[in-house]
Protein backbone atom coordinates (compact mmCIF):
# COMPACT_ATOMS: atom_id res chain seq x y z
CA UNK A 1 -12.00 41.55 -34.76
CA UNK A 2 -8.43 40.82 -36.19
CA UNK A 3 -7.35 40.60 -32.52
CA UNK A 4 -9.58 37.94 -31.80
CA UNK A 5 -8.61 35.84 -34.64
CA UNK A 6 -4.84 36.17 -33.80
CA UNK A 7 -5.49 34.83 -30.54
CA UNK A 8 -7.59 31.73 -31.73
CA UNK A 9 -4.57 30.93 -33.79
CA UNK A 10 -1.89 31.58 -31.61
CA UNK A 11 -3.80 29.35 -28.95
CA UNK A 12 -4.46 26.59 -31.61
CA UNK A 13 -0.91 26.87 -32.60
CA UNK A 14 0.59 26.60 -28.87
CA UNK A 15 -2.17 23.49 -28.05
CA UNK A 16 -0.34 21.63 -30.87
CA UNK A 17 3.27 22.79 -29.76
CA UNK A 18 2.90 21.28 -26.60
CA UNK A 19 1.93 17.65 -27.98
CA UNK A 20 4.74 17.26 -30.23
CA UNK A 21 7.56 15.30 -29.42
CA UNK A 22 11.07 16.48 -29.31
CA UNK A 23 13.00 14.74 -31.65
CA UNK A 24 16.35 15.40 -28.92
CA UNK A 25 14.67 14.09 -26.39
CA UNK A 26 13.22 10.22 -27.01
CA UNK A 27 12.62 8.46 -24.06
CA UNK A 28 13.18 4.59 -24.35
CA UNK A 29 9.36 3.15 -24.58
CA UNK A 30 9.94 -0.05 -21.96
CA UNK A 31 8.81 -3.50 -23.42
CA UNK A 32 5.13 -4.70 -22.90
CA UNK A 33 5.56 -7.09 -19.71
CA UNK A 34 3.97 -10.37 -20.24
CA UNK A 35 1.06 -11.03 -18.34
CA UNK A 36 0.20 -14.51 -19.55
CA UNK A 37 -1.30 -17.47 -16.61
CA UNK A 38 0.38 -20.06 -16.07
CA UNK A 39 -1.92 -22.07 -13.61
CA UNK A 40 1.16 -24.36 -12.82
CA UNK A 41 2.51 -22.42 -10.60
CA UNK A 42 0.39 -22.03 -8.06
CA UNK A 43 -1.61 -25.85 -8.44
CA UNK A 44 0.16 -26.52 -4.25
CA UNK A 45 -3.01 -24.11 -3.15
CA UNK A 46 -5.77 -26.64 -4.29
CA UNK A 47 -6.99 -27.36 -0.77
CA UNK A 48 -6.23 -24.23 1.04
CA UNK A 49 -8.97 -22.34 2.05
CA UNK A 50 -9.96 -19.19 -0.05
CA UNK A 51 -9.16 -15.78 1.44
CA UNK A 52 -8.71 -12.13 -0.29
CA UNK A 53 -4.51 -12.15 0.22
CA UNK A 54 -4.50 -16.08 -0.82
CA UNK A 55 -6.14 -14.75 -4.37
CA UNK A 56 -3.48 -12.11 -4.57
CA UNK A 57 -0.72 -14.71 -4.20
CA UNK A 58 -2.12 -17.01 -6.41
CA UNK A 59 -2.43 -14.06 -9.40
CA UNK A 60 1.08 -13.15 -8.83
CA UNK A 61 2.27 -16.70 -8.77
CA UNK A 62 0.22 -17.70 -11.85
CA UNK A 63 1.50 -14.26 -13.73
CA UNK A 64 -2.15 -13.47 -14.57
CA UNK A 65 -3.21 -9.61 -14.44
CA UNK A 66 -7.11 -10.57 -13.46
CA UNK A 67 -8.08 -13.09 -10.72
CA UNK A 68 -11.56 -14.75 -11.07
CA UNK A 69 -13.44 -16.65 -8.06
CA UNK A 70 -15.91 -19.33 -8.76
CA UNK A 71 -17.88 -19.93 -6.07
CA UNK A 72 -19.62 -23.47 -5.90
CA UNK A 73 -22.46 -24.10 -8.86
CA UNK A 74 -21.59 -20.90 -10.33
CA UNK A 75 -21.62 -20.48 -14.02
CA UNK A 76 -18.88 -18.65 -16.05
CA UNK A 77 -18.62 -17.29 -19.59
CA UNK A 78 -16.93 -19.23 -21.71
CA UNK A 79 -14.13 -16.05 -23.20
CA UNK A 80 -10.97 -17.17 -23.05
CA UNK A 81 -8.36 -14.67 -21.39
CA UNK A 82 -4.41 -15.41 -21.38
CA UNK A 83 -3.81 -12.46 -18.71
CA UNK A 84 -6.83 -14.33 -15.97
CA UNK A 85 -6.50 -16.97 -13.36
CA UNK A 86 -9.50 -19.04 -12.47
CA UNK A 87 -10.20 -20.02 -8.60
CA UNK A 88 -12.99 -22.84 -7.93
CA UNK A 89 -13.74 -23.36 -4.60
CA UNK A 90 -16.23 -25.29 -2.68
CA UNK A 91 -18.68 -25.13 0.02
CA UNK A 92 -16.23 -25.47 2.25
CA UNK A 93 -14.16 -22.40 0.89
CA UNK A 94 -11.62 -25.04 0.01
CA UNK A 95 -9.86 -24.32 -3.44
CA UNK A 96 -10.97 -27.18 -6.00
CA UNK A 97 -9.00 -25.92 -9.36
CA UNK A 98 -7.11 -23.34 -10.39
CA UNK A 99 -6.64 -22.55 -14.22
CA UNK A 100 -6.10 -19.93 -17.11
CA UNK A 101 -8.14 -18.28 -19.14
């Protein structure tokens, strides 16, 4: 009986051990990177026709972490997101607007 509850503890004890930090060894925590649209950026694409890798560009141009597609008549919700770019397109596949949010 007494064994078992000395090896409950001494398991409970080393779980915690290994989540502690060690004070002699902090690691620089990197700064947050920014991942707010700017739909400027990428405005030259309004005409081109909409394909998977032009979407990619246009996030990483734009800075935005989420890339939306609006296909023609859709309806969006109205949440605002700093970190999402917005693609309209048309009928034709062409690329009508391109915003944040």
């Amino acid at each position: 009986m007494k064994f078992g509850a000395v090896m409950t503890t001494a398991f409970a004890i080393s779980a915690c051990a290994g989540t502690m930090p060690d004070p002699d060894h902090r690691q620089a925590t990197p700064a947050p990177v920014s991942a707010t649209c700017d739909a400027a950026y990428a405005q030259h694409h309004i005409g081109d026709a909409v394909t998977e890798e032009l979407g990619l560009v246009i996030r990483d141009e734009t800075g935005a972490r989420k890339l939306r597609w609006g296909p023609p008549n859709a309806i969006w919700t109205m949440d605002y997101r700093e970190d999402r770019v917005n693609v309209r397109y048309d009928g034709d596949g062409k690329i009508i607007e391109i915003t944040c949010g």
